[in-house]
N, C-alpha and C. Protein backbone atom coordinates (compact mmCIF):
# COMPACT_ATOMS: atom_id res chain seq x y z
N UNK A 1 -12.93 -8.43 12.82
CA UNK A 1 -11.92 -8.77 11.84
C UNK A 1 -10.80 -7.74 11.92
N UNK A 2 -9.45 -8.25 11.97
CA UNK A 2 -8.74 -7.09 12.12
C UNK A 2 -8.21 -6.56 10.60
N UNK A 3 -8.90 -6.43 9.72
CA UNK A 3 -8.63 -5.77 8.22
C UNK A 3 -8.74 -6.76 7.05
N UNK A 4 -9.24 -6.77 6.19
CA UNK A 4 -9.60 -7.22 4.96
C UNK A 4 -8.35 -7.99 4.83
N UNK A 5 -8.49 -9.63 4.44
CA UNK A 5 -7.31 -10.37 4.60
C UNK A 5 -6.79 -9.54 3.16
N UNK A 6 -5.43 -10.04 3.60
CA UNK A 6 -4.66 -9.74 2.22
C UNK A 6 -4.34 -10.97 1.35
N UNK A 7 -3.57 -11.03 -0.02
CA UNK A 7 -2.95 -12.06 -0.56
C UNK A 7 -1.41 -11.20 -1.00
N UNK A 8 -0.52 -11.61 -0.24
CA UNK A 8 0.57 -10.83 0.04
C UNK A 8 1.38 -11.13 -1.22
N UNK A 9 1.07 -12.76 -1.65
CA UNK A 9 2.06 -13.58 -2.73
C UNK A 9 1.37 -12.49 -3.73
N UNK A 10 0.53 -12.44 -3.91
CA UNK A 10 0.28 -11.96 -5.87
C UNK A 10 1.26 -10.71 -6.24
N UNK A 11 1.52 -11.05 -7.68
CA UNK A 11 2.43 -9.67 -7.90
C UNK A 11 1.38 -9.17 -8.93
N UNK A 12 2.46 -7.92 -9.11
CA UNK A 12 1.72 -7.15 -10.24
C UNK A 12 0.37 -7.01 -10.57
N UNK A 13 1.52 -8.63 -11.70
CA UNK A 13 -0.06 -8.88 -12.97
C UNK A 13 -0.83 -9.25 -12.57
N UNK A 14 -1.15 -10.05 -11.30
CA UNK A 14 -1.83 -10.48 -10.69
C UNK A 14 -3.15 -9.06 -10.19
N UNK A 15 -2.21 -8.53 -9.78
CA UNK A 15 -3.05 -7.54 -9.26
C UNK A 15 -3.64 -7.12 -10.43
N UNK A 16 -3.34 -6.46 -11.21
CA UNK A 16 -4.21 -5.43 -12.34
C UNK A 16 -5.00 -6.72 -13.06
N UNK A 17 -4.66 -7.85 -12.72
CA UNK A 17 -5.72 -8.84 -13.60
C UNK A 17 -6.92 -8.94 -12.85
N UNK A 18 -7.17 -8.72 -11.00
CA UNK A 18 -8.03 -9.08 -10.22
C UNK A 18 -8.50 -7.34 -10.05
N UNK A 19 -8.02 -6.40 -10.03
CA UNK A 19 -8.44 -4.88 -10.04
C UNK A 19 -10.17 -5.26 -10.68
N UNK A 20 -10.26 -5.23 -12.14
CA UNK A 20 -11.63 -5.36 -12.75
C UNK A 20 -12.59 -5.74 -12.10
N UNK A 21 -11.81 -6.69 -11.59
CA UNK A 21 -13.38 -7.33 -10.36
C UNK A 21 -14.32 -6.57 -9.55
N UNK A 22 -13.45 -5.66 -9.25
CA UNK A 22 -13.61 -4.49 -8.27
C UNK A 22 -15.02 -3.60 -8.27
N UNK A 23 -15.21 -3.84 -9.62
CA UNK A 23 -16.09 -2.90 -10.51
C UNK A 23 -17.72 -4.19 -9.95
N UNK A 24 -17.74 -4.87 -9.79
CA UNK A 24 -19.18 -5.97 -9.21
C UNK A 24 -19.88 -5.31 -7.90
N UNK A 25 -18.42 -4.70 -7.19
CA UNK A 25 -19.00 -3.80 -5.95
C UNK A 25 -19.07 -3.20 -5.75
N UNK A 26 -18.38 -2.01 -6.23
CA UNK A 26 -17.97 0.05 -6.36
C UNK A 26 -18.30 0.35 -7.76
N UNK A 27 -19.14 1.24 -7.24
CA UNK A 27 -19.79 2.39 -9.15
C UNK A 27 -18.48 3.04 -9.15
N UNK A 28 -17.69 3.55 -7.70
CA UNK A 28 -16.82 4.88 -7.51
C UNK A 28 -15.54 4.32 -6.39
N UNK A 29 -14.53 4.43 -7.18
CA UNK A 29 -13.84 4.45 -5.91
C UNK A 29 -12.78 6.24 -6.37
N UNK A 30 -12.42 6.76 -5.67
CA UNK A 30 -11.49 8.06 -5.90
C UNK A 30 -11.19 8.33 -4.52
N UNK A 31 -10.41 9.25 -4.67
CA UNK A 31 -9.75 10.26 -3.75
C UNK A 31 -9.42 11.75 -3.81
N UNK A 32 -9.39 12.63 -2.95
CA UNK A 32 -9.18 13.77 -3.29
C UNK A 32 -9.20 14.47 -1.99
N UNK A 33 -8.48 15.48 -2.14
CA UNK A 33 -8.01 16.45 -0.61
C UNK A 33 -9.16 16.43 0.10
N UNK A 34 -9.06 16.79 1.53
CA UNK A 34 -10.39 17.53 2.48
C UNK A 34 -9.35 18.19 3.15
N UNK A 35 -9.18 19.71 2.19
CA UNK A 35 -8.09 20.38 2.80
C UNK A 35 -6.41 19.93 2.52
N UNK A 36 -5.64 21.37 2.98
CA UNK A 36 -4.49 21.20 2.43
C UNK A 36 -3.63 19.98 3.30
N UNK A 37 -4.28 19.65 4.21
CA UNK A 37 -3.62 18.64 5.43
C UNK A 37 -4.08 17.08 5.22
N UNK A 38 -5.32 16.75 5.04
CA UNK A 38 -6.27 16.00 4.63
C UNK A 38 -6.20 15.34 3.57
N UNK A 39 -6.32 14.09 3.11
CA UNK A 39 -6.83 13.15 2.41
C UNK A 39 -8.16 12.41 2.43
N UNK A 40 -9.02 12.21 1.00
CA UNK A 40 -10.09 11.40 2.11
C UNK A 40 -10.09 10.39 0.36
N UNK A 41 -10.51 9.15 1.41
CA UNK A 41 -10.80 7.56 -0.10
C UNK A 41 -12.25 7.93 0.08
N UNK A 42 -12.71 7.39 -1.07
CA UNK A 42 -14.46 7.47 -1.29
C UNK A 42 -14.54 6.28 -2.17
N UNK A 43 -15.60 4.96 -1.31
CA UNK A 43 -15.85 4.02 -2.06
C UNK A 43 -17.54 4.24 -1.67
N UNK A 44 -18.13 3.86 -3.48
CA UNK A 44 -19.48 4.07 -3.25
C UNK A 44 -19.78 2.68 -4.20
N UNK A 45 -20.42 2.29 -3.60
CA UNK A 45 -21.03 0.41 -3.44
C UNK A 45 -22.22 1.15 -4.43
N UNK A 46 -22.49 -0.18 -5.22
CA UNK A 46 -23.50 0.16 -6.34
C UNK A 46 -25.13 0.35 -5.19
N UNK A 47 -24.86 -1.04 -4.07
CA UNK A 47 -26.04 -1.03 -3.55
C UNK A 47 -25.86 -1.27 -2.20
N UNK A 48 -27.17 -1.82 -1.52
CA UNK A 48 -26.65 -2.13 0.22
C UNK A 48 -26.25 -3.64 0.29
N UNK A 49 -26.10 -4.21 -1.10
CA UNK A 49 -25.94 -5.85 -0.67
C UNK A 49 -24.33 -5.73 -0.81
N UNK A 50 -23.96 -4.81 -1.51
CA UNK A 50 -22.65 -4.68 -2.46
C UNK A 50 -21.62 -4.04 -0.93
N UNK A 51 -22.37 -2.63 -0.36
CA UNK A 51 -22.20 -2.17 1.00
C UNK A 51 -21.78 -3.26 2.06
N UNK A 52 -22.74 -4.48 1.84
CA UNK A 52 -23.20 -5.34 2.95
C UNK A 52 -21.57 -6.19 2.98
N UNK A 53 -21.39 -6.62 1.54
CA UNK A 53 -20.47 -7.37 1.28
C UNK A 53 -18.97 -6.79 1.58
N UNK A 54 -18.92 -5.22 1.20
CA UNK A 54 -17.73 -4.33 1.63
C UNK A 54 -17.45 -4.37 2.84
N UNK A 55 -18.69 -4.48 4.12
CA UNK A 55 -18.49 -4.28 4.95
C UNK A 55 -17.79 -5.61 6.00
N UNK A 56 -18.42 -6.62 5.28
CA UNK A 56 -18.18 -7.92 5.67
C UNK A 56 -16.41 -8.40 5.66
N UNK A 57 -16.03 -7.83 4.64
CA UNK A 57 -14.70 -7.75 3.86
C UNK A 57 -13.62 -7.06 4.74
N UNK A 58 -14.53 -6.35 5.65
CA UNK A 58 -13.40 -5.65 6.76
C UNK A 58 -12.64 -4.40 6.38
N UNK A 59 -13.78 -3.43 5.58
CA UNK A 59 -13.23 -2.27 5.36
C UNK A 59 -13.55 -1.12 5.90
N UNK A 60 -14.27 -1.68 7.18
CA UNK A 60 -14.59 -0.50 8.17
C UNK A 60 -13.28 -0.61 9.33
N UNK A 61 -12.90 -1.51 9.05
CA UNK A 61 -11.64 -1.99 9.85
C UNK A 61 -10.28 -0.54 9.76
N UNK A 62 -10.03 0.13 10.57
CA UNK A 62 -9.09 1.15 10.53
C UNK A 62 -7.74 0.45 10.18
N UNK A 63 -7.27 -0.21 10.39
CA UNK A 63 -5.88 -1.30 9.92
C UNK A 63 -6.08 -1.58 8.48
N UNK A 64 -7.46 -1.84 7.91
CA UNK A 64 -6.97 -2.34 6.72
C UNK A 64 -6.37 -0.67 6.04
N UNK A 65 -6.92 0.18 6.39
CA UNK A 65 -6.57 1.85 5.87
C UNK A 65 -5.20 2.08 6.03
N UNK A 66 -4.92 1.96 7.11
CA UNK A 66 -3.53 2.28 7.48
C UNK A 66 -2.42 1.81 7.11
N UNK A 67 -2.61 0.40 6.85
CA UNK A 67 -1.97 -0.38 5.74
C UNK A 67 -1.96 0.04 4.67
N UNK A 68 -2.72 0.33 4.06
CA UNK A 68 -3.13 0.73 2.55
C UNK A 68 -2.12 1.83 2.12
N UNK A 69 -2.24 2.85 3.26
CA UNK A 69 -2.10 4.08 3.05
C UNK A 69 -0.71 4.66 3.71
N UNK A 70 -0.28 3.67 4.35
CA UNK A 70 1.26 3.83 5.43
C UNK A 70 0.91 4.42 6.46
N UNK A 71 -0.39 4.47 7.38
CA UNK A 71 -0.28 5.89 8.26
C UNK A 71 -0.83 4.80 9.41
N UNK A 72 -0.51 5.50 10.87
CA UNK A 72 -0.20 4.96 11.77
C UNK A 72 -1.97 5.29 12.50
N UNK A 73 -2.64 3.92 12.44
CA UNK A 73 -4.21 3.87 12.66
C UNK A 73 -5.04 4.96 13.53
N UNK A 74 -4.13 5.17 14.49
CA UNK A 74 -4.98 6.32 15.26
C UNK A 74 -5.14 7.56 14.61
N UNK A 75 -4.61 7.92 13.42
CA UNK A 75 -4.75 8.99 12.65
C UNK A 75 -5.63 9.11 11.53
N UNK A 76 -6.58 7.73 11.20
CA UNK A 76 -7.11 7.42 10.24
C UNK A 76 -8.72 7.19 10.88
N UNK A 77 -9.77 7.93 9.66
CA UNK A 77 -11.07 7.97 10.48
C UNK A 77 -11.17 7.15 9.31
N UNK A 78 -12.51 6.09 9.66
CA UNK A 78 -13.78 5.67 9.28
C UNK A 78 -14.84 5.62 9.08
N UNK A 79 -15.37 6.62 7.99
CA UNK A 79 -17.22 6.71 8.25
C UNK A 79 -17.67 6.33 6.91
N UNK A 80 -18.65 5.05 7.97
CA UNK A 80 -19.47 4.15 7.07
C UNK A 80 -20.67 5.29 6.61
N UNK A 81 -20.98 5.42 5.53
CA UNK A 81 -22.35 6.12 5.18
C UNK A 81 -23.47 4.98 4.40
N UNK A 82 -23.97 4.48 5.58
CA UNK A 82 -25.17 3.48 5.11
C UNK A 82 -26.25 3.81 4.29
N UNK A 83 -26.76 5.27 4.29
CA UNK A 83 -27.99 5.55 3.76
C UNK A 83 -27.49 5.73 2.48
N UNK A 84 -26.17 5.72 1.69
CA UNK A 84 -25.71 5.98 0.42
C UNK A 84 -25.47 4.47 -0.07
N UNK A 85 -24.91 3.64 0.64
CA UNK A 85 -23.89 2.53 0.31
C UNK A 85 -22.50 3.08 -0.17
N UNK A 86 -22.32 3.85 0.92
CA UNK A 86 -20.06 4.31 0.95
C UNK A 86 -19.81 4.24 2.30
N UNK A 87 -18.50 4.58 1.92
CA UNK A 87 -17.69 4.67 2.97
C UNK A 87 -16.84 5.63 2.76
N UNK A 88 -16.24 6.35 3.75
CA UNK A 88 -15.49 7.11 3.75
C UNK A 88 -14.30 7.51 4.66
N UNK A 89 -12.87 7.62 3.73
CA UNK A 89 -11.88 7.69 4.90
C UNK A 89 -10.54 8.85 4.73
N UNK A 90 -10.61 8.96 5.88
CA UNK A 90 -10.24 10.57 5.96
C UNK A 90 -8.85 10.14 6.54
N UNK A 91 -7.38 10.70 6.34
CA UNK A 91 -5.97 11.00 7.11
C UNK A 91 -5.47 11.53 6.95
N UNK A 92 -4.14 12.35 7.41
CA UNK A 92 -3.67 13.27 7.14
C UNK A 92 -2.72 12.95 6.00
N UNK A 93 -2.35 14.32 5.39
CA UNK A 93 -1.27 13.79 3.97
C UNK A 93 -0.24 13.90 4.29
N UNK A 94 0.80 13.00 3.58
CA UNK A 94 1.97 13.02 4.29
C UNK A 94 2.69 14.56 3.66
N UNK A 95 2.48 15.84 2.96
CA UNK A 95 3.06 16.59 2.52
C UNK A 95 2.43 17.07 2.34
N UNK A 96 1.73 18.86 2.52
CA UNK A 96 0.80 19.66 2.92
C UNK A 96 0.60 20.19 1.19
N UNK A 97 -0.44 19.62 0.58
CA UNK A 97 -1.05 20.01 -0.62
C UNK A 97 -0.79 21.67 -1.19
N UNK A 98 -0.22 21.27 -2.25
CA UNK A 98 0.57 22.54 -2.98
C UNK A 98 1.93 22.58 -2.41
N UNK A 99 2.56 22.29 -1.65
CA UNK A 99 4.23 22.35 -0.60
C UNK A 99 4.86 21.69 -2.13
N UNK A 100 6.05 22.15 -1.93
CA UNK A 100 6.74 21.58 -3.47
C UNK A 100 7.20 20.48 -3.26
N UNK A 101 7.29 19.82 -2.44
CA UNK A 101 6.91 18.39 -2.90
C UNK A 101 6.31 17.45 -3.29
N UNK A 102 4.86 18.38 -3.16
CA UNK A 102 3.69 17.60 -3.74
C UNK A 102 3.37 17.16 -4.82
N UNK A 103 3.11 15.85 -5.30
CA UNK A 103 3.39 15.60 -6.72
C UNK A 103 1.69 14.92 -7.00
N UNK A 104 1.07 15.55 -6.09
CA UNK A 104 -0.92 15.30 -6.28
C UNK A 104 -1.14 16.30 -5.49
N UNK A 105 -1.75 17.63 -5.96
CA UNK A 105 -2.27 18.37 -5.66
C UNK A 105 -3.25 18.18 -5.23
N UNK A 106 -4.29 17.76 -5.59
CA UNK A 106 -5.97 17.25 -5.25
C UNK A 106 -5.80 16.29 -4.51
N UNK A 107 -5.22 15.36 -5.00
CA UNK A 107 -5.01 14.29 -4.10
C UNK A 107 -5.70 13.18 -4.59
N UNK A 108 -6.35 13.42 -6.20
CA UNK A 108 -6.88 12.72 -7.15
C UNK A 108 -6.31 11.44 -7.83
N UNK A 109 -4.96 11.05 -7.35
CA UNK A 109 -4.26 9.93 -7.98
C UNK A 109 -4.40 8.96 -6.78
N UNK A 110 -4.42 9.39 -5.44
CA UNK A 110 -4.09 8.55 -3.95
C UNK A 110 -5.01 7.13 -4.06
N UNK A 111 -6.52 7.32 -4.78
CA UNK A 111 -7.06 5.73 -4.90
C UNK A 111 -6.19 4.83 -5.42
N UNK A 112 -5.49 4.93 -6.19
CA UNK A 112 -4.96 3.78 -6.87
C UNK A 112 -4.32 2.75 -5.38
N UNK A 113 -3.63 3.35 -4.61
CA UNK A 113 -3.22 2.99 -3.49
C UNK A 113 -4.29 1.55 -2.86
N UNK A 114 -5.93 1.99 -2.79
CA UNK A 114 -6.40 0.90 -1.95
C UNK A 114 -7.33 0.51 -3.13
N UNK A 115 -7.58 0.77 -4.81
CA UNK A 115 -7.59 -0.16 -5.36
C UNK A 115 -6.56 -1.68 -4.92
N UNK A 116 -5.20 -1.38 -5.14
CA UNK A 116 -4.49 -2.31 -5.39
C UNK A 116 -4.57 -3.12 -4.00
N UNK A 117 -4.80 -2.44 -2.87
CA UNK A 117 -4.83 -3.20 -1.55
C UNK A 117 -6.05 -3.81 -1.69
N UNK A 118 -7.40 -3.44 -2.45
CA UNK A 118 -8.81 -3.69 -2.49
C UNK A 118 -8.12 -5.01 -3.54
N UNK A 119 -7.63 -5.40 -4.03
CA UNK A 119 -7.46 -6.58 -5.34
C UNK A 119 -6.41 -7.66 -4.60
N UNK A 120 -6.10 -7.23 -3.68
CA UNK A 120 -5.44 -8.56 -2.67
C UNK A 120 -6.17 -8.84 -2.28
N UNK A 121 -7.64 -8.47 -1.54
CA UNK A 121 -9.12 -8.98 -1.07
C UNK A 121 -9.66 -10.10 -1.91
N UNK A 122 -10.63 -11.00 -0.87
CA UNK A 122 -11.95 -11.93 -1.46
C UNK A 122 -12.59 -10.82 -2.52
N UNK A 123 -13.03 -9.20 -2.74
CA UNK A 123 -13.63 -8.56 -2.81
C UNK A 123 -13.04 -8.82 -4.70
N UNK A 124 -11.84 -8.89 -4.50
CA UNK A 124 -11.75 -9.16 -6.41
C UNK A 124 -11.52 -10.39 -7.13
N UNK A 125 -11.76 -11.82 -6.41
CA UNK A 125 -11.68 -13.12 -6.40
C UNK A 125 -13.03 -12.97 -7.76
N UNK A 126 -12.34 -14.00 -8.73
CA UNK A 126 -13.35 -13.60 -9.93
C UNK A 126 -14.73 -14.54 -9.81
């Protein structure tokens, strides 16, 4: 699959109305630095059917990330962690954590990013 289809038409409200859904397959979704260069997403699936279904969805797919996230795929890792039910994805930040332009230090706000790409997915279809 080349990345978790999208639904390009929905706006907004659309989106934050299908976000909730989200919650049937992830206990956790966040983000936060790995390092001052580094970004990493952390989605943790309640279970392995929930995993099974994430995975199906095409989010081991490096394109659907890169999309998500603006960054150009060869710079973006993928590691599935099966024995948990997550996944995990690591790229570089576009502005070196603490640099004064940085307006997320941790890097604790960056999920919202592939929530909203995660709610154009089958994955938040109610």
């Amino acid at each position: 699959m080349s990345g978790a289809p999208h639904r390009a038409e929905l706006g907004w409200d659309d989106i934050v109305a299908r976000a909730p859904n989200l919650t049937r397959h992830f206990r956790l979704i966040r983000s936060k630095d790995a390092g001052p260069f580094m970004l990493t997403t952390d989605l943790f699936c309640h279970d392995a059917e929930a995993y099974a279904r994430a995975v199906d969805a095409g989010l081991l797919d490096v394109a659907f990330w890169a999309a998500a996230y603006d960054q150009d795929p060869s710079v973006v890792e993928v590691h599935p962690v099966e024995a948990i039910s997550a996944i995990k994805v690591s790229f570089p930040r576009r502005v070196v954590s603490g640099d004064l332009p940085d307006t997320d230090i941790t890097g604790g706000q960056q999920y919202a990013r592939v929530v909203e790409a995660l709610a154009r997915t089958a994955l938040a279809d109610p």
